[in-house]
Protein backbone atom coordinates (compact mmCIF):
# COMPACT_ATOMS: atom_id res chain seq x y z
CA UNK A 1 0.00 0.00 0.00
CA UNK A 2 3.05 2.12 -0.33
CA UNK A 3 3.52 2.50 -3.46
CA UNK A 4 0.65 1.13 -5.18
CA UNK A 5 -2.89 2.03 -4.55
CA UNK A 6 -4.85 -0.57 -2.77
CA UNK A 7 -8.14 0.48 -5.62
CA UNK A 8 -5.55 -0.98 -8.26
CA UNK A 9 -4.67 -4.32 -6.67
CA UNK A 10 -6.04 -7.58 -7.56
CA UNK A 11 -9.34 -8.28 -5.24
CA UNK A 12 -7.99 -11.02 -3.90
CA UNK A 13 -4.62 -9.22 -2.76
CA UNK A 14 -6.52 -5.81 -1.45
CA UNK A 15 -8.96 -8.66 0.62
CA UNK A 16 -5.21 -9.56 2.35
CA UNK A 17 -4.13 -5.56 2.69
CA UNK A 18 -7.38 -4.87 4.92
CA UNK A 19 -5.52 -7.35 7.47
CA UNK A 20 -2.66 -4.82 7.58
CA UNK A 21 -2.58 -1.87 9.81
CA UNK A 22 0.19 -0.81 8.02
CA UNK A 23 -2.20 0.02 5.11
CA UNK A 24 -4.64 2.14 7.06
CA UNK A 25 -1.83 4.04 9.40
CA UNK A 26 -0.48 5.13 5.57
CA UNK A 27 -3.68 5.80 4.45
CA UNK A 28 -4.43 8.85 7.48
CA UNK A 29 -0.64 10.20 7.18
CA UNK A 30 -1.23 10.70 3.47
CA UNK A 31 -4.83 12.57 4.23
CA UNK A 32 -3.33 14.44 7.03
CA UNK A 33 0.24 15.77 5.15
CA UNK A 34 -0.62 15.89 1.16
CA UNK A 35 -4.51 16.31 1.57
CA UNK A 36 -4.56 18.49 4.68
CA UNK A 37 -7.45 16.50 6.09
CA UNK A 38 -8.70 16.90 9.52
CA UNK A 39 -10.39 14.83 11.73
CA UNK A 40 -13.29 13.68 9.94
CA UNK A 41 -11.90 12.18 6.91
CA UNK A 42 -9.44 9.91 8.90
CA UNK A 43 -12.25 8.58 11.59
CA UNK A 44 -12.93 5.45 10.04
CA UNK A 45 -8.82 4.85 8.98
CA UNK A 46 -8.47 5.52 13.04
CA UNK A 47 -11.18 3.30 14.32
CA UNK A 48 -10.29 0.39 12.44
CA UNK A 49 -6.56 0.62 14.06
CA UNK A 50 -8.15 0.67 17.18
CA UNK A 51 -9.96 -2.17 16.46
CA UNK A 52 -6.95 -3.83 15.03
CA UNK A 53 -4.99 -2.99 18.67
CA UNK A 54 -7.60 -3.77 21.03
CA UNK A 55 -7.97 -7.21 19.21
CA UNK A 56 -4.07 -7.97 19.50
CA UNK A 57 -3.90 -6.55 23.01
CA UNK A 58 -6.30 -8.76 24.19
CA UNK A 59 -4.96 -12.22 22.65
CA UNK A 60 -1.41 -11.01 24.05
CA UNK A 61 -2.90 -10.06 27.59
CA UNK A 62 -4.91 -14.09 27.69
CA UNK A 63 -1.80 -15.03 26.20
CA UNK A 64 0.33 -13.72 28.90
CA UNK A 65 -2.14 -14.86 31.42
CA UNK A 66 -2.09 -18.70 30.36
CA UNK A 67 1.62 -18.46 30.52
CA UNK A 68 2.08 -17.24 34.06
CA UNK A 69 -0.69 -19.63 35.32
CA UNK A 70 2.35 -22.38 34.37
């Protein structure tokens, strides 16, 4: 999603990018530097990396647990 706009990629491949949160975290700094965006236009970008981190944090925090109950 770097260089190549995630509209041009195959379906299939642009399916795997939404599993990145590399692609959306590109996505808002390009709206907030070259398009000047506020706010609004990087909400859904910014909720879906929250999503994305609350998710990992909480397999890593049941995943810590189970390994200190050892």
């Amino acid at each position: 999603p770097i260089f190549t706009p995630v509209e041009s990629m195959a379906p299939a491949i642009e399916w795997v990018s939404r599993l990145n949160p590399l692609r959306y975290l590109i996505q808002v700094i390009r709206d907030i530097l070259l398009k000047g965006n506020g706010w609004s236009a990087i909400r859904g970008d910014m909720a879906v990396l929250g999503a994305i981190a609350l998710g990992l944090l909480s397999v890593s925090s049941l995943s810590f647990r189970r390994l200190i109950r050892r």
